[in-house]
PDB file of N, CA and C in Angstrom:
ATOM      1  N   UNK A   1       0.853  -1.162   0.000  1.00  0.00           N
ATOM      2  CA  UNK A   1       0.000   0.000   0.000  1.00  0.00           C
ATOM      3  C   UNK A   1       0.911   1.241   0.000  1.00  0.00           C
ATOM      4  N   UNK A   2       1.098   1.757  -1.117  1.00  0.00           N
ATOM      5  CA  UNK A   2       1.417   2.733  -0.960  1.00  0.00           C
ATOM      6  C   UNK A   2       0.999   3.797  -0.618  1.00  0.00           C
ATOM      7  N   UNK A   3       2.224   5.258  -0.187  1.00  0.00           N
ATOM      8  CA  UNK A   3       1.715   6.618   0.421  1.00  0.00           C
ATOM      9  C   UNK A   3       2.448   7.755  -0.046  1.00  0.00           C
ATOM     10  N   UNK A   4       1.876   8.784  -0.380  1.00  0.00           N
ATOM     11  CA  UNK A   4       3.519   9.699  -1.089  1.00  0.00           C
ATOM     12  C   UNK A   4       2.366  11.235  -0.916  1.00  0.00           C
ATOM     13  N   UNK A   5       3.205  11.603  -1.545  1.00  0.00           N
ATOM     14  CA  UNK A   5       3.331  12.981  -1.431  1.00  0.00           C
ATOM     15  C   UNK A   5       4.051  13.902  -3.052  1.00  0.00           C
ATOM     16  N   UNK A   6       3.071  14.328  -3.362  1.00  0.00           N
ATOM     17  CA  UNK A   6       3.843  15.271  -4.555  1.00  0.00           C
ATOM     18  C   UNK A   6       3.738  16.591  -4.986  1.00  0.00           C
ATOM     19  N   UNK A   7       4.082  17.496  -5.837  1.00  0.00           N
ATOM     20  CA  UNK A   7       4.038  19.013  -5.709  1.00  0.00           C
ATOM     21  C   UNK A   7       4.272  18.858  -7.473  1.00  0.00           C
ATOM     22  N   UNK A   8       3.581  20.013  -7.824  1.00  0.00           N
ATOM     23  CA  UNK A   8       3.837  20.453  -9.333  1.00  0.00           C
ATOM     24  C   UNK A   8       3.207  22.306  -9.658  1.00  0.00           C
ATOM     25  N   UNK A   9       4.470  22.431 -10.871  1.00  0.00           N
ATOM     26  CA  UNK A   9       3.873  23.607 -11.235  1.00  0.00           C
ATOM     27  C   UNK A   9       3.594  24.199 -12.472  1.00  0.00           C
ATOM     28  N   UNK A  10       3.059  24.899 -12.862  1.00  0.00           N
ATOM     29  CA  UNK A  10       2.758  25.384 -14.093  1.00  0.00           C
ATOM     30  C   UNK A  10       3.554  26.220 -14.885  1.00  0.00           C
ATOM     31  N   UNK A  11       4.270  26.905 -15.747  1.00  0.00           N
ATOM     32  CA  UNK A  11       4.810  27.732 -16.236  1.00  0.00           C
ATOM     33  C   UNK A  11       4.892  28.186 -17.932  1.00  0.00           C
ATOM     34  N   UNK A  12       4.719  28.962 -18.543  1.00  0.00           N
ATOM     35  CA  UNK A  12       4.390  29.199 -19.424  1.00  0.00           C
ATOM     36  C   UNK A  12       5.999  29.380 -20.241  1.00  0.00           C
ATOM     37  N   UNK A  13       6.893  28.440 -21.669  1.00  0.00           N
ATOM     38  CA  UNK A  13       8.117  28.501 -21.634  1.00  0.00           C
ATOM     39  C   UNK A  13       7.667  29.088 -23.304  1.00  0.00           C
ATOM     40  N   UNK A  14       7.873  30.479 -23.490  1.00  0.00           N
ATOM     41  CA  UNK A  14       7.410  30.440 -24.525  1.00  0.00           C
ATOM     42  C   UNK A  14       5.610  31.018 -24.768  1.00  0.00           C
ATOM     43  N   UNK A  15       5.429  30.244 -25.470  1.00  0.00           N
ATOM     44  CA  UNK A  15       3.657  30.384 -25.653  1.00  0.00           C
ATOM     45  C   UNK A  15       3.188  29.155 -25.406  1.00  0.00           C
ATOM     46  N   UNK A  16       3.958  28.153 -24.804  1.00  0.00           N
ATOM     47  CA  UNK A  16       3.660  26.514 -24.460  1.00  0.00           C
ATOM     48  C   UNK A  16       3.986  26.856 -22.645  1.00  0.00           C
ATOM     49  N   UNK A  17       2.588  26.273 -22.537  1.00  0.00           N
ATOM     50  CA  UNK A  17       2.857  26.124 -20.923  1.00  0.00           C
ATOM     51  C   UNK A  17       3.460  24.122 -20.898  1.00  0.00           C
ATOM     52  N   UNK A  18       3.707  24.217 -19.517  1.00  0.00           N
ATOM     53  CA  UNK A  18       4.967  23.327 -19.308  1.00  0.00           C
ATOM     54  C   UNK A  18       4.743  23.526 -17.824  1.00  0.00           C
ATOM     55  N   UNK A  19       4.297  21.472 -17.246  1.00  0.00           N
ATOM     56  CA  UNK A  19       4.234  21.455 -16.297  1.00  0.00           C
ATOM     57  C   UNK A  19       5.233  20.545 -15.525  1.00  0.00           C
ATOM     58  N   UNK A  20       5.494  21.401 -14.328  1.00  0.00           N
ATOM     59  CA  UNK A  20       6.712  20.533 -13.997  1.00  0.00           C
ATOM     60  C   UNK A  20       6.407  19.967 -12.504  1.00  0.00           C
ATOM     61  N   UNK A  21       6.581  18.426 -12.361  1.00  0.00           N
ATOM     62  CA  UNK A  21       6.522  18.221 -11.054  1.00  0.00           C
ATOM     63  C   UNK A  21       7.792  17.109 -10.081  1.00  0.00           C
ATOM     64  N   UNK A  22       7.438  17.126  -9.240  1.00  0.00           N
ATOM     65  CA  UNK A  22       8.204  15.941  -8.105  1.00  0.00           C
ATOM     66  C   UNK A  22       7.272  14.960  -7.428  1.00  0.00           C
ATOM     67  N   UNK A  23       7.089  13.867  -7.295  1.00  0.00           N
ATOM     68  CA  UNK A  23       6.802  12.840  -6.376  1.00  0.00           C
ATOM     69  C   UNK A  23       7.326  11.435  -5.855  1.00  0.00           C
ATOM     70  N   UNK A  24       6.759  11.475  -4.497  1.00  0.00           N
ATOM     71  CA  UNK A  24       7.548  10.744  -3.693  1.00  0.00           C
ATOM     72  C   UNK A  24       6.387   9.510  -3.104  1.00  0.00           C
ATOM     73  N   UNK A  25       6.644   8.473  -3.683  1.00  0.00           N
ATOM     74  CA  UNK A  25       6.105   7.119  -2.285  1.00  0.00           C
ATOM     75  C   UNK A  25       6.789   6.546  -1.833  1.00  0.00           C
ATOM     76  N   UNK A  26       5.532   6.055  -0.452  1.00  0.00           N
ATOM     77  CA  UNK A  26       6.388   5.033  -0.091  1.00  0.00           C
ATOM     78  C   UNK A  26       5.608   3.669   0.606  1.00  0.00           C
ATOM     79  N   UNK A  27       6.186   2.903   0.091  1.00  0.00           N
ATOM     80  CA  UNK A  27       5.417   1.118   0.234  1.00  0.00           C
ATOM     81  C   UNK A  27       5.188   0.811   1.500  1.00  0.00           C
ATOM     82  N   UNK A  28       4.459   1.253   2.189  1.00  0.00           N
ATOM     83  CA  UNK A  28       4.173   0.779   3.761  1.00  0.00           C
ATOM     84  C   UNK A  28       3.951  -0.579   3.900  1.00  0.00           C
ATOM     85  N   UNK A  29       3.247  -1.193   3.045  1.00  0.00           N
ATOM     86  CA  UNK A  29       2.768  -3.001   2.747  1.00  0.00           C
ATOM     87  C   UNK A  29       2.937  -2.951   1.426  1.00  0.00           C
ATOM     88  N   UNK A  30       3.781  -4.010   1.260  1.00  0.00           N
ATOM     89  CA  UNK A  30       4.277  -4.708   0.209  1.00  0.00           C
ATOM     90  C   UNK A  30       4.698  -6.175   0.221  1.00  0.00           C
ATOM     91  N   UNK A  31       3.556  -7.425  -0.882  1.00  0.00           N
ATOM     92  CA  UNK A  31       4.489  -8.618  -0.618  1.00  0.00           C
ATOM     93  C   UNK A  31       5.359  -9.092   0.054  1.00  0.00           C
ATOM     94  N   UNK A  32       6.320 -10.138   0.039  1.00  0.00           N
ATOM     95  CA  UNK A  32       7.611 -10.423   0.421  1.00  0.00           C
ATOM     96  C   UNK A  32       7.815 -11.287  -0.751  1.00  0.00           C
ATOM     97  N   UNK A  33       6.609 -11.788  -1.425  1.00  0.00           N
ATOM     98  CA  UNK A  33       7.348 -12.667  -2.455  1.00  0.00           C
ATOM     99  C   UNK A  33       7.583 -12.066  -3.464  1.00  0.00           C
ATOM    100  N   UNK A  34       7.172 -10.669  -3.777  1.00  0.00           N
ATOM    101  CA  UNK A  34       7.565 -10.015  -5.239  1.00  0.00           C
ATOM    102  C   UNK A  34       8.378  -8.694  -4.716  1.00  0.00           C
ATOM    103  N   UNK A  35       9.500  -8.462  -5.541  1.00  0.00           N
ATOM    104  CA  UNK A  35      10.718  -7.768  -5.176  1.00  0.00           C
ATOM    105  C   UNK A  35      10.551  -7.223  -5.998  1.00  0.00           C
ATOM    106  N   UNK A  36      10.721  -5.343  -5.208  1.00  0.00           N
ATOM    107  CA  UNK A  36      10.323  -3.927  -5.373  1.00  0.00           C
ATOM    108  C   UNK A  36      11.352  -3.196  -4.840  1.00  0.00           C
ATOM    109  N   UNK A  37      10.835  -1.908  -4.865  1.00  0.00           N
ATOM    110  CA  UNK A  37      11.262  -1.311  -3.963  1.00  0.00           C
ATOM    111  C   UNK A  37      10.343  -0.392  -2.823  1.00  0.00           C
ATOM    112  N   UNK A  38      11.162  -0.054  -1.821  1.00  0.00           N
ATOM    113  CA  UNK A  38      10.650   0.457  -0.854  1.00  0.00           C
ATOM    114  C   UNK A  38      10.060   1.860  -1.080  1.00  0.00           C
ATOM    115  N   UNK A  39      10.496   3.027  -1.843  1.00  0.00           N
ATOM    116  CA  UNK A  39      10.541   3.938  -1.980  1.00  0.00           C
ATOM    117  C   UNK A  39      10.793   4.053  -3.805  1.00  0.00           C
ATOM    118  N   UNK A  40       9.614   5.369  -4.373  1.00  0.00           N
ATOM    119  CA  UNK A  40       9.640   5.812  -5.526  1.00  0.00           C
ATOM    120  C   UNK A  40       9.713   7.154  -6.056  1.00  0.00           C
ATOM    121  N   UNK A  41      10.245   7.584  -6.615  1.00  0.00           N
ATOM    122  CA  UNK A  41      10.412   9.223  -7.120  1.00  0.00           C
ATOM    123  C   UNK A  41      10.134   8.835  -8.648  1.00  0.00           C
ATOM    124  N   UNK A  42       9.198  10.388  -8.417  1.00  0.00           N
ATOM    125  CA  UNK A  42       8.741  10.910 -10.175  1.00  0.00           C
ATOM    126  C   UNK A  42       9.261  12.409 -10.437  1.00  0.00           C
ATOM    127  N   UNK A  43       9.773  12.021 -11.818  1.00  0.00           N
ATOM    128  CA  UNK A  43      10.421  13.942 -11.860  1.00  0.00           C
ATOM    129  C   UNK A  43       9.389  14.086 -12.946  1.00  0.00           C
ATOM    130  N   UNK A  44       9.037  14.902 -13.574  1.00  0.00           N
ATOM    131  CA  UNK A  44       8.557  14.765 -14.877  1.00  0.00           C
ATOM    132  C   UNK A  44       8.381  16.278 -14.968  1.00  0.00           C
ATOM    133  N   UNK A  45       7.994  16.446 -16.805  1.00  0.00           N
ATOM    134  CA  UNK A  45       7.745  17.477 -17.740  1.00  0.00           C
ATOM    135  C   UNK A  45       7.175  17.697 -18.500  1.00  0.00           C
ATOM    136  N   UNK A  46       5.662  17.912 -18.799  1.00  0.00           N
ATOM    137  CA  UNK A  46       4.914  17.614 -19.487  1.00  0.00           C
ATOM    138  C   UNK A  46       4.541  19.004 -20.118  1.00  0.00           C
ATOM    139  N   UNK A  47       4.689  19.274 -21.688  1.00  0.00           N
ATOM    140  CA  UNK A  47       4.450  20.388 -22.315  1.00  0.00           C
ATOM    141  C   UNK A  47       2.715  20.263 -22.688  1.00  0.00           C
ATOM    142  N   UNK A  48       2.384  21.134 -22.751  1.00  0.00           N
ATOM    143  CA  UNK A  48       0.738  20.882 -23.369  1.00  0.00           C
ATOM    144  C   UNK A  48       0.899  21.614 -25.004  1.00  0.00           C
ATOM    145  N   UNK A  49       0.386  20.403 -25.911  1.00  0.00           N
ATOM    146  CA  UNK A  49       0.278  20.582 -27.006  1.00  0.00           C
ATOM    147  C   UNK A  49      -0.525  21.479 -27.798  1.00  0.00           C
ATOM    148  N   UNK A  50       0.049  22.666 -28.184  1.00  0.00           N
ATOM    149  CA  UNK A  50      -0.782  23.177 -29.118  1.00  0.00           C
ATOM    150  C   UNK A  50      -1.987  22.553 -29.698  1.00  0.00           C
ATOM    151  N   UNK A  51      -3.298  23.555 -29.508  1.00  0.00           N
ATOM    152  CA  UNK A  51      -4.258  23.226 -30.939  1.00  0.00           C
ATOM    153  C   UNK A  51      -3.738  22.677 -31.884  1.00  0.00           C
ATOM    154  N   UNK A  52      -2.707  24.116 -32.572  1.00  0.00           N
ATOM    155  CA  UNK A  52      -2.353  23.711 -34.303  1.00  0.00           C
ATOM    156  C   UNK A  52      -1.820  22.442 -34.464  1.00  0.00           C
ATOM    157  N   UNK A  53      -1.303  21.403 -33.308  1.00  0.00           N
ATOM    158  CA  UNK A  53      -1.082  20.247 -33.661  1.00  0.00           C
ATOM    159  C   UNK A  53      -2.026  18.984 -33.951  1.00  0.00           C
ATOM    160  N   UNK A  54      -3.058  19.453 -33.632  1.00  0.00           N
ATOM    161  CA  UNK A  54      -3.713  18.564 -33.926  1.00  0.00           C
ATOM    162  C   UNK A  54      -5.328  18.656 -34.804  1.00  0.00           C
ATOM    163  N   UNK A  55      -5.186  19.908 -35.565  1.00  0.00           N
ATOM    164  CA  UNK A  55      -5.866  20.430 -36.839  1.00  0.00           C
ATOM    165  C   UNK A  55      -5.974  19.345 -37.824  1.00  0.00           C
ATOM    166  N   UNK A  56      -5.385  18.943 -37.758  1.00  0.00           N
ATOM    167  CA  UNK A  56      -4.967  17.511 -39.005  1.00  0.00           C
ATOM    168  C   UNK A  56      -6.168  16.361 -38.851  1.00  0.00           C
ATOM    169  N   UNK A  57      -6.112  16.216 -37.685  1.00  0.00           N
ATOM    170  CA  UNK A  57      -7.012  15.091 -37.216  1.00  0.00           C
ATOM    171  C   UNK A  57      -8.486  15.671 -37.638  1.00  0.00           C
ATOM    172  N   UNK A  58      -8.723  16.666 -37.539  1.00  0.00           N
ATOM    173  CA  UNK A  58     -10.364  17.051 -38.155  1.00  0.00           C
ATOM    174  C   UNK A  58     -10.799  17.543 -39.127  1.00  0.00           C
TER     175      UNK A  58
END
């Protein structure tokens, strides 16, 4: 069962906003017969895609 905690933010890089975050779990109950880990981190960066990219499709 995991538990975490994470934070993110918004920022505009350009005329493309761009979200940036951190998160953290952690495996309080976990198996013993399937091998993990105890603890997980997420960095990530996610741009949001223009409209004009996807004009094509309609």
């Amino acid at each position: 069962m995991p538990v975490g905690f994470g934070i993110n933010k918004t920022i505009n890089i350009g005329k493309v906003p761009v979200r940036f975050g951190v998160e953290a779990m952690y495996s309080v109950h976990r198996p013993d017969n399937i091998p993990g880990t105890r603890w997980d981190f997420r960095f990530y960066a996610i741009p949001a895609a223009p409209l004009a990219l996807f004009k094509w499709m309609q």
